[in-house]
N, C-alpha and C. Protein backbone atom coordinates (compact mmCIF):
# COMPACT_ATOMS: atom_id res chain seq x y z
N UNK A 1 115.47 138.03 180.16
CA UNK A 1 114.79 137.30 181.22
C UNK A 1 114.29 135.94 180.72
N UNK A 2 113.73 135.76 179.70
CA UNK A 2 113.03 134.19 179.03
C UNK A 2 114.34 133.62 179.21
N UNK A 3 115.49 134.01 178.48
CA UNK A 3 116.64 133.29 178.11
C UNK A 3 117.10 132.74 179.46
N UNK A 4 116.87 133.61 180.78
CA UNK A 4 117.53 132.78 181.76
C UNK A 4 116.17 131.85 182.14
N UNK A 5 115.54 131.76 182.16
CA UNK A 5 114.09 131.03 182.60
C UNK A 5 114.13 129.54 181.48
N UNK A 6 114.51 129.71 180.22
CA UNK A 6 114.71 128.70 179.04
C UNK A 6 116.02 127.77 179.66
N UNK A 7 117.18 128.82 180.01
CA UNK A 7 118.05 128.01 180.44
C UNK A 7 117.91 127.06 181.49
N UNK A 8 116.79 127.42 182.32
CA UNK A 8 116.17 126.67 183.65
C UNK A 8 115.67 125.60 183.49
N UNK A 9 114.86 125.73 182.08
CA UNK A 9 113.64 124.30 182.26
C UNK A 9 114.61 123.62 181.14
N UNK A 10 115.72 123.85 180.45
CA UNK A 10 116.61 122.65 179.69
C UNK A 10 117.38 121.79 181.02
N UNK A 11 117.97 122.77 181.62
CA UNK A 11 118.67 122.31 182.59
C UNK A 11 117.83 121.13 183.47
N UNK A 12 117.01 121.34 183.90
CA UNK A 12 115.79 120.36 184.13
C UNK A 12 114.99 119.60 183.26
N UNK A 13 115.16 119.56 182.34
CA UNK A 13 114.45 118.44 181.34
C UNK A 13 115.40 117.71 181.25
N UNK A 14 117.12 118.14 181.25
CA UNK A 14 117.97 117.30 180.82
C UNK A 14 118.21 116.38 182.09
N UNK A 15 118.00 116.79 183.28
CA UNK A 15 118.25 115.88 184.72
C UNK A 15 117.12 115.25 184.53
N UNK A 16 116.20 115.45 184.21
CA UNK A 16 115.26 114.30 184.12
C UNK A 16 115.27 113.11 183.35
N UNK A 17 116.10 113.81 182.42
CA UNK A 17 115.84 112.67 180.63
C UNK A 17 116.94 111.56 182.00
N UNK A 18 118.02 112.51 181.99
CA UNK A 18 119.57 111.91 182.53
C UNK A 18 118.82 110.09 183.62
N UNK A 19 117.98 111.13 184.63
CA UNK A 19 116.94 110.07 186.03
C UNK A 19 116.45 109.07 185.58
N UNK A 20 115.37 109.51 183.91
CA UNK A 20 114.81 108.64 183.63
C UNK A 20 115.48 106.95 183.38
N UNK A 21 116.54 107.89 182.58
CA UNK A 21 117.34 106.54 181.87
C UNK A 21 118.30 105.99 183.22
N UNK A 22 118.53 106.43 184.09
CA UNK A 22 118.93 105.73 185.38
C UNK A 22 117.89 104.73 185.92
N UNK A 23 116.91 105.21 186.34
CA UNK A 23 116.01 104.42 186.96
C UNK A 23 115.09 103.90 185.85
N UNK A 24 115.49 103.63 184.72
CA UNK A 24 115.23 102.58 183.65
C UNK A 24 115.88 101.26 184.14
N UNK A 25 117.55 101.53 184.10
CA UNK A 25 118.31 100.81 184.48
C UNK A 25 118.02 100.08 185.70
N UNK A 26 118.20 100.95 186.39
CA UNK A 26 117.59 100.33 187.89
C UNK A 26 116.70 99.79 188.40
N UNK A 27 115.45 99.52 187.64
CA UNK A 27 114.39 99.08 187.79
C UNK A 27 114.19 97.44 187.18
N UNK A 28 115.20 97.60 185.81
CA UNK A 28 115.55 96.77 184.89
C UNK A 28 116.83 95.15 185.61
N UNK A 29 117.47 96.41 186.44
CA UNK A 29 119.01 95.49 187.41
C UNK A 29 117.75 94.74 188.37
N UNK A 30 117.07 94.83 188.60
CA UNK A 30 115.93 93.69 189.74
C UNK A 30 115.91 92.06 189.07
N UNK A 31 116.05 92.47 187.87
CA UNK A 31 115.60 91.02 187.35
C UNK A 31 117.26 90.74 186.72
N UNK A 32 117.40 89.34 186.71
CA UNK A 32 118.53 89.02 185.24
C UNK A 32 118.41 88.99 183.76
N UNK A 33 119.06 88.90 183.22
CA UNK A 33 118.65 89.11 181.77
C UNK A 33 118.06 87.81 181.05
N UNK A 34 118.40 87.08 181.61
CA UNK A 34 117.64 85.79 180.95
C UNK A 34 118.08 84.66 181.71
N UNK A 35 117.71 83.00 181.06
CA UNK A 35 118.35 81.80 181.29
C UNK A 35 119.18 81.74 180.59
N UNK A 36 119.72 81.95 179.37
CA UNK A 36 120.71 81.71 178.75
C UNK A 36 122.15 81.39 179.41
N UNK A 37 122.79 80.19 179.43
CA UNK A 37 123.93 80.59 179.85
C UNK A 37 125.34 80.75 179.08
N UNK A 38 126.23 81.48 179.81
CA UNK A 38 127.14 82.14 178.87
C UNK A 38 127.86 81.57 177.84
N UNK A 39 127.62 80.45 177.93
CA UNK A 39 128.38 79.40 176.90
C UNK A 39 127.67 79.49 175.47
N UNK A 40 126.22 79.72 175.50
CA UNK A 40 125.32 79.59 175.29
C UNK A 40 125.03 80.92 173.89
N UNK A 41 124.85 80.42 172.40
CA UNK A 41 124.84 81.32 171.44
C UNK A 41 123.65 82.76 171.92
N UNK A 42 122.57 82.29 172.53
CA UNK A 42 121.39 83.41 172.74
C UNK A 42 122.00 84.45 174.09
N UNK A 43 122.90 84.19 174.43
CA UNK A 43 123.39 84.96 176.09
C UNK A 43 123.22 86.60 175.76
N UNK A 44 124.02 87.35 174.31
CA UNK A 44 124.19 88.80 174.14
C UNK A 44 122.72 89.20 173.82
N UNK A 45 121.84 88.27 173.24
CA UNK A 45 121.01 88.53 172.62
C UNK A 45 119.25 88.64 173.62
N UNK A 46 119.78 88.56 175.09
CA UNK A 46 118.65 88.16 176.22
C UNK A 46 118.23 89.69 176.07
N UNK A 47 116.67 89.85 176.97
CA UNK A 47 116.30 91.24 177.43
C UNK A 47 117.00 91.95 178.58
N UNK A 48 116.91 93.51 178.13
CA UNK A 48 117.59 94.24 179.53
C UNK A 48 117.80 93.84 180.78
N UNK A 49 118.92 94.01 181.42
CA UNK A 49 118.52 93.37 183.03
C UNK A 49 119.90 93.13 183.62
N UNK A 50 120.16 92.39 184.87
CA UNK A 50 121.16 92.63 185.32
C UNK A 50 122.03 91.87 184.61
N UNK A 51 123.44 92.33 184.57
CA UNK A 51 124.07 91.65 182.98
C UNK A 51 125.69 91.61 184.21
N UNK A 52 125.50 91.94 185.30
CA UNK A 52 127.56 92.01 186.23
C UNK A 52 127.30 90.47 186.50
N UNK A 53 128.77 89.91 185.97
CA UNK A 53 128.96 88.49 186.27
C UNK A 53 129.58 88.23 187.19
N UNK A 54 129.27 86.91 187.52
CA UNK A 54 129.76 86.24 189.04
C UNK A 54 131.03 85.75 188.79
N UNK A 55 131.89 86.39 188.47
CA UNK A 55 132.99 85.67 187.98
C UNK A 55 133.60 85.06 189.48
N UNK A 56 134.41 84.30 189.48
CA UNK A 56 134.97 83.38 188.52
C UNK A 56 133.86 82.37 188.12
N UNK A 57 132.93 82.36 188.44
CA UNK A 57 131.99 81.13 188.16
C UNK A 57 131.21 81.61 186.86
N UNK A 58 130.85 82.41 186.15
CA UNK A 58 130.49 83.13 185.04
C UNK A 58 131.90 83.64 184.14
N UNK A 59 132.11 83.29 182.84
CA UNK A 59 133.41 84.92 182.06
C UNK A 59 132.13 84.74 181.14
N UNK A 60 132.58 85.67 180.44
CA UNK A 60 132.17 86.66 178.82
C UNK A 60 132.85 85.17 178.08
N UNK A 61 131.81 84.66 177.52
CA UNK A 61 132.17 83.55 175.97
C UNK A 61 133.40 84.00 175.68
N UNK A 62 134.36 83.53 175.32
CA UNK A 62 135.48 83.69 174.22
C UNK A 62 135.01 82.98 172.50
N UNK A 63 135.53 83.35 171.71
CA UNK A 63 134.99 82.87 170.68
C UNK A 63 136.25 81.85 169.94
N UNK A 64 135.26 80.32 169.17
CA UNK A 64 135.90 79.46 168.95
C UNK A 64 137.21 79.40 168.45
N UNK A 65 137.25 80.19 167.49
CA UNK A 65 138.35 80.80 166.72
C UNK A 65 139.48 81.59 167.27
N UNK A 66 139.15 82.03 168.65
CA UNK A 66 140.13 82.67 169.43
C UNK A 66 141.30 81.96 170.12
N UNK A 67 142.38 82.97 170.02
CA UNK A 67 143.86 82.06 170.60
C UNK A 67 144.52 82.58 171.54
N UNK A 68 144.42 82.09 172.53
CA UNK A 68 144.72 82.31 174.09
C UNK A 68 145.50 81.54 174.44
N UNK A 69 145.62 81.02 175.66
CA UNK A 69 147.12 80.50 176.32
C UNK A 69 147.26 79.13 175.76
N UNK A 70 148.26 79.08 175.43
CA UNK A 70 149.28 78.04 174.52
C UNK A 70 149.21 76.76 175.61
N UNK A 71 148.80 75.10 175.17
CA UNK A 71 149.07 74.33 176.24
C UNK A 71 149.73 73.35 175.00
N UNK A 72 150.44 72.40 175.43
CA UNK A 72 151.23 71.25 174.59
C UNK A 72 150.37 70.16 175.36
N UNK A 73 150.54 68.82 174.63
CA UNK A 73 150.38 67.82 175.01
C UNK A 73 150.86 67.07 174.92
N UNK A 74 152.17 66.77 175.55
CA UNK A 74 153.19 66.16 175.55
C UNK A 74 153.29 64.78 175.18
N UNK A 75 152.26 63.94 175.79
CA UNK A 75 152.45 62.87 174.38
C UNK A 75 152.22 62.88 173.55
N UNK A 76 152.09 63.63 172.86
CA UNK A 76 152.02 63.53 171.29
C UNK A 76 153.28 64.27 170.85
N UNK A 77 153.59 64.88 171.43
CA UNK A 77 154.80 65.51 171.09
C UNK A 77 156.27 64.60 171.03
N UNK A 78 156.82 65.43 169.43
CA UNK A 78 158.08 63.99 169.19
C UNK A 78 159.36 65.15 169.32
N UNK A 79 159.23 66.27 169.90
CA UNK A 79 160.51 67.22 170.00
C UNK A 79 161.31 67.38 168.83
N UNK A 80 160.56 67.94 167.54
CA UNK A 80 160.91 68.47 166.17
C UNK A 80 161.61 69.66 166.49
N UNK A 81 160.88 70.62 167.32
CA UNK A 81 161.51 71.82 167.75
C UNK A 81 161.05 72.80 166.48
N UNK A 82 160.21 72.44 165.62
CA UNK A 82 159.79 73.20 164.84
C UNK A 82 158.86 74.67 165.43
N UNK A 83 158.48 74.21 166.50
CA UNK A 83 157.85 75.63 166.93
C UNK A 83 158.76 76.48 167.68
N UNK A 84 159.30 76.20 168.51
CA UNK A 84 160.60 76.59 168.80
C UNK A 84 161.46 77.45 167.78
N UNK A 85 161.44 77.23 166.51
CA UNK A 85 162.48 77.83 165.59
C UNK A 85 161.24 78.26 165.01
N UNK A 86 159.96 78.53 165.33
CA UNK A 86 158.91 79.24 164.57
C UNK A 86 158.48 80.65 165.04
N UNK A 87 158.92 80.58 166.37
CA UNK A 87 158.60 81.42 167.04
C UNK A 87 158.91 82.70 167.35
N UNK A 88 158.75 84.04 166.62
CA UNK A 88 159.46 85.18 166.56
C UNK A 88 159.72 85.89 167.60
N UNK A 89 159.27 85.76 168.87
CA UNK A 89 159.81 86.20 170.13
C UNK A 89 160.58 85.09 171.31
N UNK A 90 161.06 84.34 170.61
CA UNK A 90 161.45 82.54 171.80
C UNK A 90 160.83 82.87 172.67
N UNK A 91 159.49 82.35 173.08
CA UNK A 91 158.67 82.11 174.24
C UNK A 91 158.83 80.83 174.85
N UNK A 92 159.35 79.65 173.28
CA UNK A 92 159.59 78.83 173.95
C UNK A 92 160.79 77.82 173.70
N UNK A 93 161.13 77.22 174.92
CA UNK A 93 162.18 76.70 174.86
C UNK A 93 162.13 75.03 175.20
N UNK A 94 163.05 74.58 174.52
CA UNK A 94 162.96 73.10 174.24
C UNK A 94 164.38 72.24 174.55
N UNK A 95 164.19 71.06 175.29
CA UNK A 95 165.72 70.90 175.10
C UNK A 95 165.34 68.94 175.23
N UNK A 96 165.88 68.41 174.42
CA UNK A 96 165.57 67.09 174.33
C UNK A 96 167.01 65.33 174.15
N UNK A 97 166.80 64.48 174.62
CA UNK A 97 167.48 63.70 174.93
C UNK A 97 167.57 62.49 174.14
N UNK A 98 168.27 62.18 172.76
CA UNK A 98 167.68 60.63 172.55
C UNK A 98 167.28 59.34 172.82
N UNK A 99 166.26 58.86 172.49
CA UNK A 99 165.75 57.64 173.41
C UNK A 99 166.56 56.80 172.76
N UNK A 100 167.24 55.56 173.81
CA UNK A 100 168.24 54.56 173.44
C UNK A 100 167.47 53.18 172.73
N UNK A 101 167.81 52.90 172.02
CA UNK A 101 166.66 51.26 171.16
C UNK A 101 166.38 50.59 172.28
N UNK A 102 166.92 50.34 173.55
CA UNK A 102 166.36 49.30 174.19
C UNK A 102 164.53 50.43 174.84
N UNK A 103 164.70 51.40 174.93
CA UNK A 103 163.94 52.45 175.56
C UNK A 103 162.49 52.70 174.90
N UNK A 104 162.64 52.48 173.40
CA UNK A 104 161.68 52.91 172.43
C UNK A 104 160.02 52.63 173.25
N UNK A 105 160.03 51.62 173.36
CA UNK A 105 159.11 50.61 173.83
C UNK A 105 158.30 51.69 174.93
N UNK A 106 159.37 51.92 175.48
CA UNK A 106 159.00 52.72 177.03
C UNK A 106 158.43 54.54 176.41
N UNK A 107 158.98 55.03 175.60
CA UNK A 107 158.80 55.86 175.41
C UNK A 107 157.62 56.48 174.68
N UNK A 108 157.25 55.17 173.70
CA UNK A 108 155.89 55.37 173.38
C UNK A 108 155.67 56.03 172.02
N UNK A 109 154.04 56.11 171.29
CA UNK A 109 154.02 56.41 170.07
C UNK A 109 153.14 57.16 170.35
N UNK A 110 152.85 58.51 169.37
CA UNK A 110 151.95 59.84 169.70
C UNK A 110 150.42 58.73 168.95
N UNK A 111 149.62 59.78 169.37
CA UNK A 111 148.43 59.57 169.27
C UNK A 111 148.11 58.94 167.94
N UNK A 112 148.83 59.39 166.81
CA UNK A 112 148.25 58.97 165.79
C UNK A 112 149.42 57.99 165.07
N UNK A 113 149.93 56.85 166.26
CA UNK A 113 151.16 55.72 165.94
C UNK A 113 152.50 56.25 165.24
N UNK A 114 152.44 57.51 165.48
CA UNK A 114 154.45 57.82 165.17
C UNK A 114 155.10 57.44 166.24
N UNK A 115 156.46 56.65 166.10
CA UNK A 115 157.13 56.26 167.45
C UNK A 115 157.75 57.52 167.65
N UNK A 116 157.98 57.83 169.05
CA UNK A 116 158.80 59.03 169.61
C UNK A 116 160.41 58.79 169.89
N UNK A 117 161.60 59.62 169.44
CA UNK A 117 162.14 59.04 169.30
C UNK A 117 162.93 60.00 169.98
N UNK A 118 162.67 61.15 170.90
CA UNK A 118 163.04 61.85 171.33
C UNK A 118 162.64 62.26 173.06
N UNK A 119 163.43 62.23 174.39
CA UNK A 119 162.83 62.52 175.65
C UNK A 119 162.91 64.00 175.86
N UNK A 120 161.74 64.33 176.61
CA UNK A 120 161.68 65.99 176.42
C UNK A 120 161.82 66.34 178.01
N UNK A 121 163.03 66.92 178.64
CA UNK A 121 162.57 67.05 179.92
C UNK A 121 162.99 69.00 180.16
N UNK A 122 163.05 69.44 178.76
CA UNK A 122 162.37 70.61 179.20
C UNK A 122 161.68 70.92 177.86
N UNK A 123 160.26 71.57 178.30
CA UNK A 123 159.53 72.01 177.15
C UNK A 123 158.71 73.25 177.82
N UNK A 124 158.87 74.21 177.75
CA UNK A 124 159.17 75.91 178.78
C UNK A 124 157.99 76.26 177.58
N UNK A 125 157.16 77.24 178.19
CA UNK A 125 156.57 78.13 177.25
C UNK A 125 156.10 79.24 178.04
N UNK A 126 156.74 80.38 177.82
CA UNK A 126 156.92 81.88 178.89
C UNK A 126 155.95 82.75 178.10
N UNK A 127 154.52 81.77 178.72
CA UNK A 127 153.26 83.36 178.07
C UNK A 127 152.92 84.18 178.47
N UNK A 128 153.84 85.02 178.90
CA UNK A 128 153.65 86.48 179.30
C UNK A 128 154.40 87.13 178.44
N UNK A 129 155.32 86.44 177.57
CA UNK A 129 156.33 86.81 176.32
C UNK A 129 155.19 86.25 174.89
N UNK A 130 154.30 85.54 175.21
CA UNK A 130 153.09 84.99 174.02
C UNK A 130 152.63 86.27 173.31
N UNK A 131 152.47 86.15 172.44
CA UNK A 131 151.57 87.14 171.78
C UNK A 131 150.66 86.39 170.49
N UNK A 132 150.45 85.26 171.16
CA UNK A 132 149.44 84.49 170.21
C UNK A 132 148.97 84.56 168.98
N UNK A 133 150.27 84.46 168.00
CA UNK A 133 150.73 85.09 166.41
C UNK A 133 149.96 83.54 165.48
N UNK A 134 150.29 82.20 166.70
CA UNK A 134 149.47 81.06 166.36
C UNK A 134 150.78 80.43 164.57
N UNK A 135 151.84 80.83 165.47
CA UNK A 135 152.96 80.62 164.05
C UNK A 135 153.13 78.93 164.45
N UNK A 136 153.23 79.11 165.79
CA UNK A 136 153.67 77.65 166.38
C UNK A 136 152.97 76.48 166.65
N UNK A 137 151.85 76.63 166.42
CA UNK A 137 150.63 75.60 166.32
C UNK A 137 150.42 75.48 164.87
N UNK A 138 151.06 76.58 164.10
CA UNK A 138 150.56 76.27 162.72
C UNK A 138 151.31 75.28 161.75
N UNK A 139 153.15 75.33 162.48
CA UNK A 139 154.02 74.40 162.23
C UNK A 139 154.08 72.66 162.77
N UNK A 140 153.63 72.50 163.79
CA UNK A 140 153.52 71.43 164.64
C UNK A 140 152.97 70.63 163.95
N UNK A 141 153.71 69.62 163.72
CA UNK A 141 153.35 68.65 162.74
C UNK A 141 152.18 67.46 163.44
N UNK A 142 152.62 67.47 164.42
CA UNK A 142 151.70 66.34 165.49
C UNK A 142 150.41 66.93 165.72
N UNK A 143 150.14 68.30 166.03
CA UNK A 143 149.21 69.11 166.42
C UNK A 143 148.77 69.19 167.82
N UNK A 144 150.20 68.99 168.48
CA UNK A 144 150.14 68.77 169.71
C UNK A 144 150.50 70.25 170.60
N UNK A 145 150.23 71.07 170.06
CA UNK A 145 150.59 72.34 171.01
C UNK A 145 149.39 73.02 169.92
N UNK A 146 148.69 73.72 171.11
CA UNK A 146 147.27 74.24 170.81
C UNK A 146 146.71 75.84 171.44
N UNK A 147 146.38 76.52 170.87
CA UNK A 147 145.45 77.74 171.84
C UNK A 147 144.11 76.92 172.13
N UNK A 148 144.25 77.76 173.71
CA UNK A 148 143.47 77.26 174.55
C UNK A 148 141.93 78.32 174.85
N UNK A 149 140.87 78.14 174.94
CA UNK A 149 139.80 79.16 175.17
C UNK A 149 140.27 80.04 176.39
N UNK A 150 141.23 79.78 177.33
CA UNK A 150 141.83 80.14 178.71
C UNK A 150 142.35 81.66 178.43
N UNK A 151 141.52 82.77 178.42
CA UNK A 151 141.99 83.94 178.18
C UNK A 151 142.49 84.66 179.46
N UNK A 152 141.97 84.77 180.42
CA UNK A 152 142.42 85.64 181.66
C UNK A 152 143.13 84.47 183.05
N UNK A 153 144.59 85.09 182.93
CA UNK A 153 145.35 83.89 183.82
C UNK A 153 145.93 84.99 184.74
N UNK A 154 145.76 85.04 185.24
CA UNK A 154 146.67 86.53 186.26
C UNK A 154 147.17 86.15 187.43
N UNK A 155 148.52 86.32 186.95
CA UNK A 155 149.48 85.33 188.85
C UNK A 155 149.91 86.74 189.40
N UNK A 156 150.42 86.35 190.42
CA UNK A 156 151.42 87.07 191.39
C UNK A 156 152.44 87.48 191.12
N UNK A 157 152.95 86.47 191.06
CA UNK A 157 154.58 85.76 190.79
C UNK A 157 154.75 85.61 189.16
N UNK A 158 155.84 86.85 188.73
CA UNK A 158 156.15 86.56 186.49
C UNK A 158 156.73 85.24 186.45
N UNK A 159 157.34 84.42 187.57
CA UNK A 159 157.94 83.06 187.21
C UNK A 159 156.81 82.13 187.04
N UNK A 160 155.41 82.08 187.40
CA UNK A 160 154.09 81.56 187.38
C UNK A 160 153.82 81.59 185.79
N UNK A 161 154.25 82.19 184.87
CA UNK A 161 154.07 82.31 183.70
C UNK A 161 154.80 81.58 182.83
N UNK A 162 155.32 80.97 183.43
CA UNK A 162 156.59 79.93 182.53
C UNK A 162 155.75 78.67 183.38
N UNK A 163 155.20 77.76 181.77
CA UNK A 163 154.19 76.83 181.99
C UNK A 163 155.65 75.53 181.37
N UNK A 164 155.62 74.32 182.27
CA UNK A 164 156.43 73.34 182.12
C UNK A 164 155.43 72.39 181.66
N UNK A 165 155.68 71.47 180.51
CA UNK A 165 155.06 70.56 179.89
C UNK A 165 156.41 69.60 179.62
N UNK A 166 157.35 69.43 180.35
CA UNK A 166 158.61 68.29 180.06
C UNK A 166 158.12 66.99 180.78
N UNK A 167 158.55 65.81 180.09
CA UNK A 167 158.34 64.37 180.56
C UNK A 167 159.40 63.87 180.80
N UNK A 168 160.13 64.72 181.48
CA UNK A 168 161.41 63.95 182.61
C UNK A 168 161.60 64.66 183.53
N UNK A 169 161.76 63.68 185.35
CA UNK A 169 162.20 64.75 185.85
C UNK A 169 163.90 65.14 185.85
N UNK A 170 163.85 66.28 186.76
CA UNK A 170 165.70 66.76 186.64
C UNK A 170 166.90 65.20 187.12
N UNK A 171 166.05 63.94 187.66
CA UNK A 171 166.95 63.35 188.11
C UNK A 171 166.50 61.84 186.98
N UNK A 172 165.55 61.85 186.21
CA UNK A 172 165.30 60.92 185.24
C UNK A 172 166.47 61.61 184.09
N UNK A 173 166.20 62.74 184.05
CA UNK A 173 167.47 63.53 182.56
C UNK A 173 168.27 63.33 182.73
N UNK A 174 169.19 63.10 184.10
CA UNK A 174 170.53 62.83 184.22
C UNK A 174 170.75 61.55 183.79
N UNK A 175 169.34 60.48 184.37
CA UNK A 175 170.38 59.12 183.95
C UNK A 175 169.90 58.30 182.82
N UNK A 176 169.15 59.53 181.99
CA UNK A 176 169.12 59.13 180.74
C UNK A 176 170.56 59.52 179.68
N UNK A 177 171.38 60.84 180.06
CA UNK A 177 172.34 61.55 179.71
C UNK A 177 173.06 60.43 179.75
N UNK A 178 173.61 59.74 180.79
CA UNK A 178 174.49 58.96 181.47
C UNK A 178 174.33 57.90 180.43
N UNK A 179 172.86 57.67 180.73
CA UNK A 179 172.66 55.77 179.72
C UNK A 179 173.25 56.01 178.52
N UNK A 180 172.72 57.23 177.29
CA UNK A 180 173.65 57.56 175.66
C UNK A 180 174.95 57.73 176.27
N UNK A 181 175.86 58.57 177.33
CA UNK A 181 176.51 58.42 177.26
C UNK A 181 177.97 57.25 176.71
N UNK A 182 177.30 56.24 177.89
CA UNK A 182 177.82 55.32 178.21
C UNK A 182 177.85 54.15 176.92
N UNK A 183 176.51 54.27 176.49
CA UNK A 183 175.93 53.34 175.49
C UNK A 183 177.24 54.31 173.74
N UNK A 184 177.21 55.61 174.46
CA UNK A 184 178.15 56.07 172.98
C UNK A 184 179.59 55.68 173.27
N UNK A 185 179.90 55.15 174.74
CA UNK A 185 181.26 55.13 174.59
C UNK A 185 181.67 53.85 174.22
N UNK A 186 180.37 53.03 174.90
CA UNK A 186 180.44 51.91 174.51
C UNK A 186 180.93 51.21 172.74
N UNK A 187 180.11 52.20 172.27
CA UNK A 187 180.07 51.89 170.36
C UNK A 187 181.53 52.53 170.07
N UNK A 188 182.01 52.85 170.48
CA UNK A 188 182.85 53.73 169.86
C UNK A 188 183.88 53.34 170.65
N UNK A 189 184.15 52.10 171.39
CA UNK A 189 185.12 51.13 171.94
C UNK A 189 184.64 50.26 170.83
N UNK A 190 183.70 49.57 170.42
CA UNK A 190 183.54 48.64 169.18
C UNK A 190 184.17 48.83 167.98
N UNK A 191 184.23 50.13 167.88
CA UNK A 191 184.44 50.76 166.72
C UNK A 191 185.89 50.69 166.52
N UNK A 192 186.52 51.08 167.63
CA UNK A 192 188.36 51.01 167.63
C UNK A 192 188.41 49.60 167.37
N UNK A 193 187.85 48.99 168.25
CA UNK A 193 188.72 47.79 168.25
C UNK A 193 188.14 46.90 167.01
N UNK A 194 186.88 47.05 166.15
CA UNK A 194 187.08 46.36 164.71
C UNK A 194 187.85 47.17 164.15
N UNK A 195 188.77 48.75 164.13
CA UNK A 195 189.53 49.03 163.23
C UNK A 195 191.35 48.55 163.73
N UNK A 196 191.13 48.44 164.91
CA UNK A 196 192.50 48.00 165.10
C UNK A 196 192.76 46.34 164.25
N UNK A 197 191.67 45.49 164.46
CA UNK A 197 191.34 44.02 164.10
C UNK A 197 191.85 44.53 162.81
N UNK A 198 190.85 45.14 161.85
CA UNK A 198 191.23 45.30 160.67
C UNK A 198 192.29 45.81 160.05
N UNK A 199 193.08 46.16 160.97
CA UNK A 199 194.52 47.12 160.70
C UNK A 199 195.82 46.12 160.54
N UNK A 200 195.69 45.08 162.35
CA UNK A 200 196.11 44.14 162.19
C UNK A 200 195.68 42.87 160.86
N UNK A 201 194.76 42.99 160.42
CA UNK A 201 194.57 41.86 159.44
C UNK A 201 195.57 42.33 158.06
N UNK A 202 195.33 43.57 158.24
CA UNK A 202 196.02 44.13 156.80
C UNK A 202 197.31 44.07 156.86
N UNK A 203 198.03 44.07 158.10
CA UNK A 203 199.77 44.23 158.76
C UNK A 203 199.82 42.85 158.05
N UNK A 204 198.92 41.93 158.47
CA UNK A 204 199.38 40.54 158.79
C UNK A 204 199.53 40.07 156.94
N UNK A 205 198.73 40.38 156.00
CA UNK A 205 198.36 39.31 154.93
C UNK A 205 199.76 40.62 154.23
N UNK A 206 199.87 41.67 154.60
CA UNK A 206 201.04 42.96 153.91
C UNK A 206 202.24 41.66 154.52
N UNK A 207 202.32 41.28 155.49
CA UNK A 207 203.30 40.71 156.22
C UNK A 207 203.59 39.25 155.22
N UNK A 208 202.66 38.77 155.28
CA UNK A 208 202.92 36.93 154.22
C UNK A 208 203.01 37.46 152.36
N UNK A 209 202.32 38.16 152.01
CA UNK A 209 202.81 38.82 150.52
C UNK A 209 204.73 39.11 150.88
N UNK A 210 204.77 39.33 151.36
CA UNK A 210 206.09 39.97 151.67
C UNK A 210 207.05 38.88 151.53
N UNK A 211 206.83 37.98 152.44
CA UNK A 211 207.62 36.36 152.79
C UNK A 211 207.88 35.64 151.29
């Protein structure tokens, strides 16, 4: 008989302990936890209190050192392709155009006066294939492709995840293609015809030795 009567008042001390620490909480959720704001080193460290964030206008700090979504900054970027060939899952893809000497000018020098000598009109980076290993920011000689504090990105659409950072559009690439083209066929009509010149010069002086 005690033993079922013992079992009674645990069973009830323990719903109470259980209440207490509820309506601790609950009494505690009236107020916020502090001024601190989340950016802010003292934020984990405020008194009890209501702590659910207003997101999107509130996240949880990310920390400095943390590496989240990959952004380039395309001018600075000279299309080495070193991250590209750094990258153990190809997340990203690169495809680039040479700038012609009359063009240089136009094309510009990265941030810290290297001339660019390369047009980038695709520079793809598919971070939903990221796994932020940080191989490819570690190669980048310019230091122009970076993790970003940007931890939670959540689309609809998996094609939303393929972030474009290219500086041409699809109808500038063509008639840059066209301009080397043209400009290579050009050289390489120069090229015949000083070797024909020189072919004939050699016929000609083979021709008077001869006489």
């Amino acid at each position: 008989m005690s033993e079922y009567f013992g079992n009674i008042k645990t069973g009830a001390v323990t719903i109470a302990t259980g209440m207490g620490i509820t309506l601790k909480h609950f009494f505690n959720a009236m107020h916020r936890k502090g001024d601190a704001g989340v950016d802010e080193p003292g934020y984990f460290g405020q008194v009890d209190g209501l702590c659910t964030l207003q997101y999107p206008r509130e996240v949880i700090p990310t920390p400095k050192n943390g590496r989240y979504r990959l952004y380039n900054n395309i001018e600075d970027c000279i299309g080495c392709g070193q991250c590209d060939r750094a990258c153990p899952i190809s997340c990203i893809s690169i495809e680039t155009i040479k700038v012609a000497a009359d063009d240089l000018a136009l094309c510009g020098k990265t941030s810290d006066g290297q001339q660019k000598k390369f047009w980038l009109p695709v520079f793809d980076i598919d971070v939903a294939k990221c796994m932020t290993c940080g191989m490819c920011t570690t190669v980048c000689p310019t230091e122009c492709l970076v993790h970003t504090p940007v931890s939670d990105f959540s689309e609809f659409d998996r094609s939303n995840f393929i972030y474009h950072f290219g500086n041409l559009s699809r109808l500038e690439a063509e008639a840059k293609r066209r301009k080397n083209s043209e400009l290579q066929a050009k050289a390489q009509a120069e090229k015949e015809k000083k070797a024909a010149e020189a072919l004939k010069q050699s016929n000609g002086g083979e021709s008077g030795e001869s006489n």
